[in-house]
Each structure stands twice: as C-alpha cells, then as structure tokens.
C-alpha atoms as a PDB file:
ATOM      1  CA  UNK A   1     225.011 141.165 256.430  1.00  0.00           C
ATOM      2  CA  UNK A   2     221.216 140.836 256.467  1.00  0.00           C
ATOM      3  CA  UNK A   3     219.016 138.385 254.273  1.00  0.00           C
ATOM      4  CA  UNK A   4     215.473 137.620 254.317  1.00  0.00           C
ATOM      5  CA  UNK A   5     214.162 133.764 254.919  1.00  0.00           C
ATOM      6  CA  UNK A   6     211.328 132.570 254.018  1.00  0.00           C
ATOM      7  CA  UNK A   7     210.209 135.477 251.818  1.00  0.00           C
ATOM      8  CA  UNK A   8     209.132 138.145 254.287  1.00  0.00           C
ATOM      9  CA  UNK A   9     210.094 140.782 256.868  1.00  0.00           C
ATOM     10  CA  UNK A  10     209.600 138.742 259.735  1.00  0.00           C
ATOM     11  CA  UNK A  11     212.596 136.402 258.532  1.00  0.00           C
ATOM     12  CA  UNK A  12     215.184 138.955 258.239  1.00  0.00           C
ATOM     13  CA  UNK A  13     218.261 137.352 259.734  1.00  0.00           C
ATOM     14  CA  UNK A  14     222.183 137.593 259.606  1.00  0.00           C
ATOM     15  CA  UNK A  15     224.253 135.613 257.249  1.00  0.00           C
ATOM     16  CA  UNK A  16     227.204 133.690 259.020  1.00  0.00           C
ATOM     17  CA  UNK A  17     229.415 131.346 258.090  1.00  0.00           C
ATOM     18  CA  UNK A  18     229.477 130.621 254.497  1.00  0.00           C
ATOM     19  CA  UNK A  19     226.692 131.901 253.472  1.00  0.00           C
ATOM     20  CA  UNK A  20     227.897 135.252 254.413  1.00  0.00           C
ATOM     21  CA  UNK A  21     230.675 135.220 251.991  1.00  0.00           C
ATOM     22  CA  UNK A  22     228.646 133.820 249.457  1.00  0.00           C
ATOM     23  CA  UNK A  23     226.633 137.165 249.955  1.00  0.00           C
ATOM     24  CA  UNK A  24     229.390 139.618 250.238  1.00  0.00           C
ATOM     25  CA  UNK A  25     229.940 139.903 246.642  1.00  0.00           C
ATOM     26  CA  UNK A  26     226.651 140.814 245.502  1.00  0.00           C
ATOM     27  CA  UNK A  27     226.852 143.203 249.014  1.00  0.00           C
ATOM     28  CA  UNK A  28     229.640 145.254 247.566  1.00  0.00           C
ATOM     29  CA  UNK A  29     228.310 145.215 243.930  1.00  0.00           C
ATOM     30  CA  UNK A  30     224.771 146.622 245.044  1.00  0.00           C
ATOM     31  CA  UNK A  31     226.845 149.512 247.024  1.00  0.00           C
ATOM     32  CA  UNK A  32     228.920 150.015 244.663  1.00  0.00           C
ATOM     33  CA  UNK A  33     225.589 150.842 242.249  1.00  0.00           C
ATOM     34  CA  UNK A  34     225.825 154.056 242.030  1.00  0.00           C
ATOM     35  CA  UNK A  35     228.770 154.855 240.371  1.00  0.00           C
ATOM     36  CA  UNK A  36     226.855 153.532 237.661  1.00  0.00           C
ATOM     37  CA  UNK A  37     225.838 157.206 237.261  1.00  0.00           C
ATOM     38  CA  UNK A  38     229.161 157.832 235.788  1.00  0.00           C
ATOM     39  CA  UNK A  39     228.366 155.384 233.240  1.00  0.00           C
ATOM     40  CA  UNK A  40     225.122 156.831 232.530  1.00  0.00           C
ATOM     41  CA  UNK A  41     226.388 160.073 231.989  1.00  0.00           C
ATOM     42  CA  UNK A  42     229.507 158.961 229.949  1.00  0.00           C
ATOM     43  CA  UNK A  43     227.724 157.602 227.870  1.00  0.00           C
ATOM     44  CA  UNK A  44     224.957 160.379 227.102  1.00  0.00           C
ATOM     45  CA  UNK A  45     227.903 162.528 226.569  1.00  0.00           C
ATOM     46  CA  UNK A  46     230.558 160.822 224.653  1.00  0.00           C
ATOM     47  CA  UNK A  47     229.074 157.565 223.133  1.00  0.00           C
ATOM     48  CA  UNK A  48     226.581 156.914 220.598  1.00  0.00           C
ATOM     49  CA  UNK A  49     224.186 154.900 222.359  1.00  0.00           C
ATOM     50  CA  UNK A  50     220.751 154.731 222.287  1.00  0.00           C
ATOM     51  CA  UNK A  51     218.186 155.581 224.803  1.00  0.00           C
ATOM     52  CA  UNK A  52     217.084 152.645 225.631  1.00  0.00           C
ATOM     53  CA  UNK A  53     220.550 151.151 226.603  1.00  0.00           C
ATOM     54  CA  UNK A  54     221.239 154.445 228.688  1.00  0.00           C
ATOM     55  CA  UNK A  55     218.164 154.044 230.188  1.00  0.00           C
ATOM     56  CA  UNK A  56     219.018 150.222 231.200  1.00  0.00           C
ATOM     57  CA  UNK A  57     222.444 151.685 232.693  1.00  0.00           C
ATOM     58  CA  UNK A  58     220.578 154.261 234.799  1.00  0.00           C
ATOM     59  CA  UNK A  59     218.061 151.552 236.281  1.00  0.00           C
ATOM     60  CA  UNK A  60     221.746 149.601 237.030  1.00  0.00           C
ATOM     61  CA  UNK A  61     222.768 152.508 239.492  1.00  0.00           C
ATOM     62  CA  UNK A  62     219.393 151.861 241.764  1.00  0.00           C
ATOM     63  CA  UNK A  63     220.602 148.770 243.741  1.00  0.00           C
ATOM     64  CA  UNK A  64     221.584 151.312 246.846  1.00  0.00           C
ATOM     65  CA  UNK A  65     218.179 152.578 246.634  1.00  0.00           C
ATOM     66  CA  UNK A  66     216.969 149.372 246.439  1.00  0.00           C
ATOM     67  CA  UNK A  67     218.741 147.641 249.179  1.00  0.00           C
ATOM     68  CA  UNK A  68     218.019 150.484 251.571  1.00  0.00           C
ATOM     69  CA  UNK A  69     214.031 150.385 250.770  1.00  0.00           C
ATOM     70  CA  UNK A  70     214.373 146.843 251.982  1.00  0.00           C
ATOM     71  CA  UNK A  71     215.699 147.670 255.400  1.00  0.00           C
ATOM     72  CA  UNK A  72     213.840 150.958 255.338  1.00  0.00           C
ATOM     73  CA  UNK A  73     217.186 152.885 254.997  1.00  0.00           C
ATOM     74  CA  UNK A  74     216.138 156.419 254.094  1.00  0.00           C
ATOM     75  CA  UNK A  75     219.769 157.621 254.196  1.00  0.00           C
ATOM     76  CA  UNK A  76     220.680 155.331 251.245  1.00  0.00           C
ATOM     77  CA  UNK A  77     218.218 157.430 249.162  1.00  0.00           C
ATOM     78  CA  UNK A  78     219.698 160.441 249.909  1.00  0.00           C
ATOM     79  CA  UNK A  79     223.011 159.568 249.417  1.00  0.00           C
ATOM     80  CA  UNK A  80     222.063 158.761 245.850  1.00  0.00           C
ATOM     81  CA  UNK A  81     220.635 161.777 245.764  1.00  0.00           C
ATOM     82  CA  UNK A  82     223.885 163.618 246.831  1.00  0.00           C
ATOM     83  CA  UNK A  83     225.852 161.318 243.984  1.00  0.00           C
ATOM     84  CA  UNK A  84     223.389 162.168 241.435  1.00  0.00           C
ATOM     85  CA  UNK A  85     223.964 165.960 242.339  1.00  0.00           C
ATOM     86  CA  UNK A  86     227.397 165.077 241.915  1.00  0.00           C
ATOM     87  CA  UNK A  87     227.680 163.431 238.601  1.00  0.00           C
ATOM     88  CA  UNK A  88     225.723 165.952 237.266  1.00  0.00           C
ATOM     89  CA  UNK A  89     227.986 168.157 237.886  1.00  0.00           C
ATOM     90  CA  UNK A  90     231.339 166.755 236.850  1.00  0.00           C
ATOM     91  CA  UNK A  91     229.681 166.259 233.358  1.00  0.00           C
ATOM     92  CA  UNK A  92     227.575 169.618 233.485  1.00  0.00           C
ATOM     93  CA  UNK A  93     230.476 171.144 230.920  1.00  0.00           C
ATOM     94  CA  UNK A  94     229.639 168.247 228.119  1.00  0.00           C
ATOM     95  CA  UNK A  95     225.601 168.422 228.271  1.00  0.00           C
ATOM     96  CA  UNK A  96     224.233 169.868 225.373  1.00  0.00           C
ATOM     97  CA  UNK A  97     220.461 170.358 224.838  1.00  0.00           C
ATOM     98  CA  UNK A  98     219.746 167.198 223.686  1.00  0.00           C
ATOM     99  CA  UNK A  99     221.923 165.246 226.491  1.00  0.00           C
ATOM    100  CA  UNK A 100     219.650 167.641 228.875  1.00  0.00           C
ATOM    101  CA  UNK A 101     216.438 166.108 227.079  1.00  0.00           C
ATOM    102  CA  UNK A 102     216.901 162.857 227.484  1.00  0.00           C
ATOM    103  CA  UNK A 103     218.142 162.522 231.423  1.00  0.00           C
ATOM    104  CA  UNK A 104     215.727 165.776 232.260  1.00  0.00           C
ATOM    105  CA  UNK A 105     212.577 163.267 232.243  1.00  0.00           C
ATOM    106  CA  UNK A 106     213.699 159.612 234.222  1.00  0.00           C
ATOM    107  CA  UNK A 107     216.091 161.932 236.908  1.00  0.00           C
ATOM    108  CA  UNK A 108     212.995 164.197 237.995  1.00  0.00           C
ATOM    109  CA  UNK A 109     210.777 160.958 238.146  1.00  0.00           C
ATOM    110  CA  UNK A 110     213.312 159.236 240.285  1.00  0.00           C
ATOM    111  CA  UNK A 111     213.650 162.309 242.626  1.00  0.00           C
ATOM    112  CA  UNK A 112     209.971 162.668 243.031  1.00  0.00           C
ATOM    113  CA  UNK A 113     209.527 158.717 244.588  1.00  0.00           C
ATOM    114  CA  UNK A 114     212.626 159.286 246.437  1.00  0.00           C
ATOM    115  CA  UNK A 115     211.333 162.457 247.992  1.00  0.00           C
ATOM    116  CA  UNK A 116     208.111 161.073 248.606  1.00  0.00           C
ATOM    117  CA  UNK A 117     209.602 157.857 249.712  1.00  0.00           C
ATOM    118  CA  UNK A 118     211.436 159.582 252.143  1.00  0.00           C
ATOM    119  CA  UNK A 119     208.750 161.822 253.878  1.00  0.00           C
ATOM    120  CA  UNK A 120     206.848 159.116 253.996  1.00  0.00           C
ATOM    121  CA  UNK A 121     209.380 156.953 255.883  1.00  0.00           C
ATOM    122  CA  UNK A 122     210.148 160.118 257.827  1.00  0.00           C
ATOM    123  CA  UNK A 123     206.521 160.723 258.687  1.00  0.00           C
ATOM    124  CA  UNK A 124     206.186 157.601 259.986  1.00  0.00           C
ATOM    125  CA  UNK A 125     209.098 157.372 262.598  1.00  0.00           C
ATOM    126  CA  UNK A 126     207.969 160.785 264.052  1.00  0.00           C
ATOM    127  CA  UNK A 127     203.816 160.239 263.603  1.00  0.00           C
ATOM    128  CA  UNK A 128     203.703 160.490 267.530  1.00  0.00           C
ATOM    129  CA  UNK A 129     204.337 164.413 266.938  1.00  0.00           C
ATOM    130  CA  UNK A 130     201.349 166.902 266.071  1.00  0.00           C
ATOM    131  CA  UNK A 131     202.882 167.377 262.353  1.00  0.00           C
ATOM    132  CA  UNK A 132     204.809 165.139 261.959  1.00  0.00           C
ATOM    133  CA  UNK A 133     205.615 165.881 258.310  1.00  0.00           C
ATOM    134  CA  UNK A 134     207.238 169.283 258.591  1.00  0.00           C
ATOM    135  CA  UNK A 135     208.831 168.446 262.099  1.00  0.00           C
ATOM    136  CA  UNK A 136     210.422 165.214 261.123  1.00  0.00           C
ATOM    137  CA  UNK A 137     211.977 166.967 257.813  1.00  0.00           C
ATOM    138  CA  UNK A 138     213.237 169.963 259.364  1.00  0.00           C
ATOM    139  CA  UNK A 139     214.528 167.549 262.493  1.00  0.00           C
ATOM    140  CA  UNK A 140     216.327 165.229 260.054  1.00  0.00           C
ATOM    141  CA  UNK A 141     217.507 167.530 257.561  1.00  0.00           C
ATOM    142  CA  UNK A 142     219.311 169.441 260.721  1.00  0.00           C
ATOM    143  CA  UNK A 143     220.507 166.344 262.630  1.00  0.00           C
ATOM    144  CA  UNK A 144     224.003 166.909 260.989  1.00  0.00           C
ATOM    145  CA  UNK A 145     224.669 170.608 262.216  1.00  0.00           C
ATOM    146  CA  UNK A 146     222.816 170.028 265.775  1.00  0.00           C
ATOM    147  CA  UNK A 147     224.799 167.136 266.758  1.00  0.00           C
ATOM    148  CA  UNK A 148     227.869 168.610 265.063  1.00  0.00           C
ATOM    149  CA  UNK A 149     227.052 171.926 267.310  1.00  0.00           C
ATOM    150  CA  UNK A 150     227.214 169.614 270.100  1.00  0.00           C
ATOM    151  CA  UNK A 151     229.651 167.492 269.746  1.00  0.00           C
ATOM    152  CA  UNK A 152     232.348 170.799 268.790  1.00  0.00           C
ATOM    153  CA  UNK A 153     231.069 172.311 272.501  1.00  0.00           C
ATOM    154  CA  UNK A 154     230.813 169.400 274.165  1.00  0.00           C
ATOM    155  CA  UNK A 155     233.005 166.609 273.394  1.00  0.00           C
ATOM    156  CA  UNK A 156     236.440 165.928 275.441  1.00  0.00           C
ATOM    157  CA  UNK A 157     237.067 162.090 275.838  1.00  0.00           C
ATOM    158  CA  UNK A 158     240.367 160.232 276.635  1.00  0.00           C
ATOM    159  CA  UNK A 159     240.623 157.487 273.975  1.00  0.00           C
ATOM    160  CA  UNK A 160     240.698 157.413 270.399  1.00  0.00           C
ATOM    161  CA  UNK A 161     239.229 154.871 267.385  1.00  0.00           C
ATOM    162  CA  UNK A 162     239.983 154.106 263.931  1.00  0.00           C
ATOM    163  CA  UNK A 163     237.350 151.951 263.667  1.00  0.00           C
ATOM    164  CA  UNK A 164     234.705 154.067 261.480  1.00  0.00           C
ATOM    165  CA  UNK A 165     237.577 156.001 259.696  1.00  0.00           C
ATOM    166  CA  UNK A 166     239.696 152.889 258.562  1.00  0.00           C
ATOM    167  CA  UNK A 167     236.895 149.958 259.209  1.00  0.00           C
ATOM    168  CA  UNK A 168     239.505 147.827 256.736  1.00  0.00           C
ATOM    169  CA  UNK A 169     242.275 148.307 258.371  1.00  0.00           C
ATOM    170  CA  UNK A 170     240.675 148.289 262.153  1.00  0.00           C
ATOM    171  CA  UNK A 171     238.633 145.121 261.648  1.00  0.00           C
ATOM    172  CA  UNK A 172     240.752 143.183 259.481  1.00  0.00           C
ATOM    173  CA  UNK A 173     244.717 144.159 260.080  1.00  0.00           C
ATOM    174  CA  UNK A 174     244.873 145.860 263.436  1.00  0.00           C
ATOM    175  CA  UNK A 175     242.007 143.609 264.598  1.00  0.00           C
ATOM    176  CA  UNK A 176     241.264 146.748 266.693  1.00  0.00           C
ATOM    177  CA  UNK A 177     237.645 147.197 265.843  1.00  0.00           C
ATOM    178  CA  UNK A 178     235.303 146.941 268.840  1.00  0.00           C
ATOM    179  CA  UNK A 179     231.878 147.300 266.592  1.00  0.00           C
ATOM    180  CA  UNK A 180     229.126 149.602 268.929  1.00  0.00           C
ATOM    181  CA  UNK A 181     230.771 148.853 271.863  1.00  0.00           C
ATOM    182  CA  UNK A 182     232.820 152.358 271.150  1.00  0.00           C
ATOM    183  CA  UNK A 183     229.413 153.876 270.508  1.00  0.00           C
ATOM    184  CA  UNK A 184     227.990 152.508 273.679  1.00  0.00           C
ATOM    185  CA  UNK A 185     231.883 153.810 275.168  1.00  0.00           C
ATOM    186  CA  UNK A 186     230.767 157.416 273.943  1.00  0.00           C
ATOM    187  CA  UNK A 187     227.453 157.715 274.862  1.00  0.00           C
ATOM    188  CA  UNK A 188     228.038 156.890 278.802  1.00  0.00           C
ATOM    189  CA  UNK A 189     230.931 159.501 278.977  1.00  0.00           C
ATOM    190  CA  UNK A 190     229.684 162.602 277.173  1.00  0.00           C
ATOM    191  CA  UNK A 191     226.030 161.748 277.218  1.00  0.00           C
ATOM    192  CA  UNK A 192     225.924 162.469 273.251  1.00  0.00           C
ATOM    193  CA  UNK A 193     224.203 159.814 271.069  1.00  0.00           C
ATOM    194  CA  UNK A 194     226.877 158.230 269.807  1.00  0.00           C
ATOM    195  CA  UNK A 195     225.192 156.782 266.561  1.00  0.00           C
ATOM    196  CA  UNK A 196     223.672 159.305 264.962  1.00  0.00           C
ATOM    197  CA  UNK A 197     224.657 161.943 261.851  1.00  0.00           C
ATOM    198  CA  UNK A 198     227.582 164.104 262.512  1.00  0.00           C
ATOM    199  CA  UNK A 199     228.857 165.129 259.231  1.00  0.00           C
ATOM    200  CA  UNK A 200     232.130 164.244 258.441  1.00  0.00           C
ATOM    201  CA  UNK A 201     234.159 166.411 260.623  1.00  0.00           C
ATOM    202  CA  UNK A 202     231.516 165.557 263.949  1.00  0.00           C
ATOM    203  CA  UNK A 203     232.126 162.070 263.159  1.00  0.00           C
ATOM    204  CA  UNK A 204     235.933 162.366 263.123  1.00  0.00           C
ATOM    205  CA  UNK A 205     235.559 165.117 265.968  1.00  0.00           C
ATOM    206  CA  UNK A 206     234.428 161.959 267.801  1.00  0.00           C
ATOM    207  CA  UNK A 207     236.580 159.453 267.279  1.00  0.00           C
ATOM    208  CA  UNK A 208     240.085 161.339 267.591  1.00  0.00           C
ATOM    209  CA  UNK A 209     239.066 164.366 268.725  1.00  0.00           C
ATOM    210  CA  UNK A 210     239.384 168.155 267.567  1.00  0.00           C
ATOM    211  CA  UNK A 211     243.079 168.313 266.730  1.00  0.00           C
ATOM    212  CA  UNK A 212     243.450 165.274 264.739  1.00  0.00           C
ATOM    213  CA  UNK A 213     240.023 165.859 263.336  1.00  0.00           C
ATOM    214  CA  UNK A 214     241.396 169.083 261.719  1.00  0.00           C
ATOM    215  CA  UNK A 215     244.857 167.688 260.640  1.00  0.00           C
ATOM    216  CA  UNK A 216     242.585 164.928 258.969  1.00  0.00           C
ATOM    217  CA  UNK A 217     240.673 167.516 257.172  1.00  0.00           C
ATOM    218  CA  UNK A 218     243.925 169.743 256.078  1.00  0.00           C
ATOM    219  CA  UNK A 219     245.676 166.376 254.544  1.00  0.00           C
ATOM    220  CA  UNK A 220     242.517 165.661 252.826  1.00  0.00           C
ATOM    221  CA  UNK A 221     242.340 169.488 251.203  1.00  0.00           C
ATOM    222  CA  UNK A 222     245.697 168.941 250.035  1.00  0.00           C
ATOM    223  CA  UNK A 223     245.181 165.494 248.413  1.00  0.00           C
ATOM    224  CA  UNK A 224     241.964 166.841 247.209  1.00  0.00           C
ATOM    225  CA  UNK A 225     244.277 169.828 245.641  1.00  0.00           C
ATOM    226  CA  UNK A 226     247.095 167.764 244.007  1.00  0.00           C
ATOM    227  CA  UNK A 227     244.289 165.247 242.225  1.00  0.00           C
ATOM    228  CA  UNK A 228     242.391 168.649 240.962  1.00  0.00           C
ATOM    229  CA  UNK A 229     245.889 169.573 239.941  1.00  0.00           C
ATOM    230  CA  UNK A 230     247.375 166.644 238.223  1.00  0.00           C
ATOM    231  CA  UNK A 231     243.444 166.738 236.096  1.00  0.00           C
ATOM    232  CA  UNK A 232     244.104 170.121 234.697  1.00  0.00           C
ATOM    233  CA  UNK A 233     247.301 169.130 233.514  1.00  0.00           C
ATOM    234  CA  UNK A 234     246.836 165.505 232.074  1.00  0.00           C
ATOM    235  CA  UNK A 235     244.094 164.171 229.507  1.00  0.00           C
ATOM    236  CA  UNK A 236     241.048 163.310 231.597  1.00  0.00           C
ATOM    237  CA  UNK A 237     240.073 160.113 230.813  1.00  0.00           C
ATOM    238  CA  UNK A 238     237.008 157.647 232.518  1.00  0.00           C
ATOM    239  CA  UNK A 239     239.183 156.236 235.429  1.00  0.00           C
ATOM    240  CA  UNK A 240     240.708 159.633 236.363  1.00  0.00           C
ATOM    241  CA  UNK A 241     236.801 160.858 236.309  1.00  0.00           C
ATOM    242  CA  UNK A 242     236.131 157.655 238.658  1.00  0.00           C
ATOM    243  CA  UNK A 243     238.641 158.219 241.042  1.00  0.00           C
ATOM    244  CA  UNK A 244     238.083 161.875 241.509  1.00  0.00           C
ATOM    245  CA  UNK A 245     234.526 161.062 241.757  1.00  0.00           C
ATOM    246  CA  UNK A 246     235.287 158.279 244.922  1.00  0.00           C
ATOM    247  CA  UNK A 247     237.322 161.126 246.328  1.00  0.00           C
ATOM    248  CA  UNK A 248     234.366 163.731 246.279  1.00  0.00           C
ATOM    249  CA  UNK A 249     232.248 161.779 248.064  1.00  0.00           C
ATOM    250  CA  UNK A 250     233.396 162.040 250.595  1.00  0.00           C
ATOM    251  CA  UNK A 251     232.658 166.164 251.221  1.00  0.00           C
ATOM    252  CA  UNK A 252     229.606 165.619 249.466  1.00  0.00           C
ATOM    253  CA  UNK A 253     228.247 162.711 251.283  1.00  0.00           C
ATOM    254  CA  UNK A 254     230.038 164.586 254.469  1.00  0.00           C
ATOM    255  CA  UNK A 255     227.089 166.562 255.120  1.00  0.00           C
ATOM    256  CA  UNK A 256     225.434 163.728 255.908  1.00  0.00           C
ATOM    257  CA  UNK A 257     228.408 161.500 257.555  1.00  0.00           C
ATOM    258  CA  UNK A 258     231.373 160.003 256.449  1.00  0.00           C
ATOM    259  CA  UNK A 259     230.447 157.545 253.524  1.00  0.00           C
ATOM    260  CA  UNK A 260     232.705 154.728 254.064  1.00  0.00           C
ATOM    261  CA  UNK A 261     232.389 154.079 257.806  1.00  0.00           C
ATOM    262  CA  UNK A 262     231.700 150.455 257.734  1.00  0.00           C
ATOM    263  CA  UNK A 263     233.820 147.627 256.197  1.00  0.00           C
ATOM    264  CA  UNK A 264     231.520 146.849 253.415  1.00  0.00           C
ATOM    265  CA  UNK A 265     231.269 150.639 252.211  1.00  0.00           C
ATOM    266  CA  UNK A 266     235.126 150.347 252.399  1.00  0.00           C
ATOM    267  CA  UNK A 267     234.961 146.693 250.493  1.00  0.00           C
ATOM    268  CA  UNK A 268     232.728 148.622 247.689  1.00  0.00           C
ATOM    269  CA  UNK A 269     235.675 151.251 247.126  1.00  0.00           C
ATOM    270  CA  UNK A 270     238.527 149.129 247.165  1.00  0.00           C
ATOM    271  CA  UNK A 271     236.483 147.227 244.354  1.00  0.00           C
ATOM    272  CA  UNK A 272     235.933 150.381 242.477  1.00  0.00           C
ATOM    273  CA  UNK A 273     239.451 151.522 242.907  1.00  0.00           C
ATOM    274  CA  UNK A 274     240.513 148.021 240.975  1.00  0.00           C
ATOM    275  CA  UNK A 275     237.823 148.725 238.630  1.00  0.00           C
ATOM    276  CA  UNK A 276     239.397 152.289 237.843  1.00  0.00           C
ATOM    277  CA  UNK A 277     242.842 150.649 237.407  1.00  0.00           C
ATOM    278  CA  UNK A 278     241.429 147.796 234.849  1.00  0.00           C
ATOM    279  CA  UNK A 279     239.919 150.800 233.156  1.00  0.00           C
ATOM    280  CA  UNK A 280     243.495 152.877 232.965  1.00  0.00           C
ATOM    281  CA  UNK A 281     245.472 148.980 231.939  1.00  0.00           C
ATOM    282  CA  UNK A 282     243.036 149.100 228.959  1.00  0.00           C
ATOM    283  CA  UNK A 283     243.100 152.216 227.838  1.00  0.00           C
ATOM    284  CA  UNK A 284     246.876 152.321 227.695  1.00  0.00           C
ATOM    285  CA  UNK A 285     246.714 149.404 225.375  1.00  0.00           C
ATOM    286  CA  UNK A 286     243.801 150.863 223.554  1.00  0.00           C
ATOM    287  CA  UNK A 287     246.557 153.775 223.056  1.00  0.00           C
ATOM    288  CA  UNK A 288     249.325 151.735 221.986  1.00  0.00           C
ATOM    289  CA  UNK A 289     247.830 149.392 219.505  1.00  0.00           C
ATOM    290  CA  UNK A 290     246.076 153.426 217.782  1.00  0.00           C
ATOM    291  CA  UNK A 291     250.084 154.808 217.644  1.00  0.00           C
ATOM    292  CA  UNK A 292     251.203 151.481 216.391  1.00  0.00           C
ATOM    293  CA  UNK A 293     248.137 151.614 213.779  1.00  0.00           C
ATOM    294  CA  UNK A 294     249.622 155.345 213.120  1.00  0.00           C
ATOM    295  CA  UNK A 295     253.125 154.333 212.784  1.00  0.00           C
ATOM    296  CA  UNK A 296     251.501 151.718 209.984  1.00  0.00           C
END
C-alpha cells in the first residue's frame, strides 16, 4: 500500500507496520467505489430521489478513478469504464426517458476526461514514437489479444501458481504466495513478459496452464449459468443484482485481465460480498414485519 509524505510525488512511500492497517480500510473502500454505480442506478430507477442526491452517489463511485490518477493508473479508468458499461446494462430494462435524461449528461462528461485522461497518459509513455497518439492506443488497446496470441502458442512451463487467481487464499492461508518473484520465474523460462495484460484466460493460461485454464473457464460458465438461472426464477432484489454484478466482472473486466488478482482487489469483494448479505438480512426482516403488518 502506497501513501504520499510530505504532500507531493516525490514522497510516495509504502505503508508498513501499523500504519498499513490503519490504511487498508479506506484501501478496500476506495476499490470497492464503483459498485456505487449500482446505487446510482437503483436509485434513478426505483427510488424517488432527487437529482442532486443521485448526483452525490455517482461522484461516490469515482474513488477508483481517483486513486489510480494518483499513481497514474490508466487501467483503473478503464475498468470503470467497463463497470459503467456494465451497470448500464443490467438496469437498461427499467430506464425510461426521463431516467435516460438525467444520467445521459454527467456519464458522457465523465467519459470524455477519462478518454482524454487516458490518451494523454498513453501519449506520454510512448512520446518517443513518431505518433505517438494513434500508436500507443492501438498498441494498448491490443496488448490483451497479442500477448494472449502468444502466450496460447508459446507457453509450456513446469510449475503452477495460485497466487494471482486466489491472492487470499495464497498469501494469507497457504502462505504460498511468492509476489513477482513468479513473474520474474516466467519471464526467464518462456521469454514472455510476465506482467503485462493477458485477459483472463492468458492470465490463467499462465499460471496453470492450458488444461486447467479451460476447466477453470467451464466451472465458471456453469456457475455463471445456475446464478442466471436461480434470477429468472426468484424475485430479484438489490443484493441478488450485487452479487451477479461481482460475478460479471469478471468476463467483463477479463478483456482486460482478471480483476481480482491482488489481495486487496480480493479484500474489496469479500467486503462487498458481506455488504450483499447485510442487504439480503434486512430485507428479509423488511418482509416479515410488511406480512405481519398484513396479517394485522
């Protein structure tokens, strides 16, 4: 975990000791930010809120856009991105035109700076080239499926890692986590960069190899299939929608890479999993004391 001292740039430093888990809280929370999309959403559909109180609870969902502007992160934008895409399309049955007119205007706003944040960023890592604004996009934007390509032709390597699959469970149970040493591992036996975008299936391609990699993907289909299943036939309510949402990030952040790789990705949905459960606790009791009022 990074912090700045001293209020600039050149005092970025890690948090240890302490301090660290002092810091890990508000860590999660700020990853965690952009479920707050959900929220935003939810509410334009279902509540009667006003604007202005929607509009605070879509500024709440910006902390992963903030955090990675401060460590000029363009992947966090995208991501966002990617989730917004996503929201707006698990909700995309409710909208009616005047739910359309009133997130139309701050969403296209926001994806302007992000875009223009992140040629700008993009520009500037690859300004050696002669134009280095179309060459960097189209370079980044096909990182994925090149390395992918290269990793499915080219990738054969004796051991295996949990480590970026179940960062949790490696780091903290199995104490099996190795951090970029199994990076360093990859990249002096195959000669592929070992830290760079994969997609999902590259990065589990390289970690347990093509077999696993595509029994991973099958069980992950069929839980995909039985959560789709058990929605169609229940009452959809918010944590069901929150769940299924933490589920589909994964494919839709997957073009990118696998979302929770690290341990405090995993941290943020472990806390949003609990969140989702406080959410079902209440709304059961919510349910009881209105059939207890109807019994009355």
């Amino acid at each position: 975990m990074q912090i700045y001292k001293y209020g600039s740039i050149d005092g970025l430093i890690t948090a240890s000791g302490f301090a660290r888990y002092v810091l890990m809280p508000f860590n999660i929370i700020s990853l965690s930010s952009s479920v707050m999309l959900l929220f935003y959403f939810y509410s334009i559909c279902f509540l009667d809120n006003s604007r202005l109180f929607n509009l605070f609870i879509f500024s709440s969902s910006l902390g992963a856009i903030f955090q990675g502007i401060l460590f000029v992160d363009r992947s966090a934008a995208f991501y966002y991105i990617l989730f917004l895409f996503l929201a707006i399309l698990m909700f995309r049955p409710y909208f009616r035109k005047e739910h359309r007119q009133e997130f139309r205007l701050p969403v296209a706003l926001l994806f302007i700076v992000i875009m223009t944040y992140g040629v700008i960023v993009t520009a500037a890592r690859f300004g050696q080239q002669a134009d280095p604004g179309i060459d960097s996009a189209i370079n980044y934007l096909g990182q994925p499926l090149l390395h992918y390509s290269l990793l499915w032709e080219n990738h054969e390597i004796p051991e295996r890692s949990l480590q970026y699959i179940f960062p949790l469970l490696s780091k903290y149970l199995l104490n099996t986590s190795v951090g970029r040493e199994w990076i360093y591992y990859i990249d002096s036996l195959t000669g592929n960069k070992g830290d760079v975008f994969y997609s999902v299936v590259g990065m589990l391609i390289r970690d347990v190899g093509k077999v696993y990699a595509t029994m991973l993907t099958f069980l992950f289909l069929f839980v995909t299939m039985m959560i789709l299943k058990n929605l169609r036939r229940t009452q959809i309510t918010f944590e069901k929608l929150l769940l299924f949402f933490l589920v589909a990030v994964i494919p839709q952040a997957g073009i990118i890479s696998y979302y929770y790789n690290k341990p405090y990705k995993s941290m943020s949905l472990v806390f949003l999993v609990l969140v989702a459960f406080i959410f079902k606790i209440n709304f059961k009791e919510e349910k009881t004391r209105h059939n207890a009022k109807a019994v009355y």
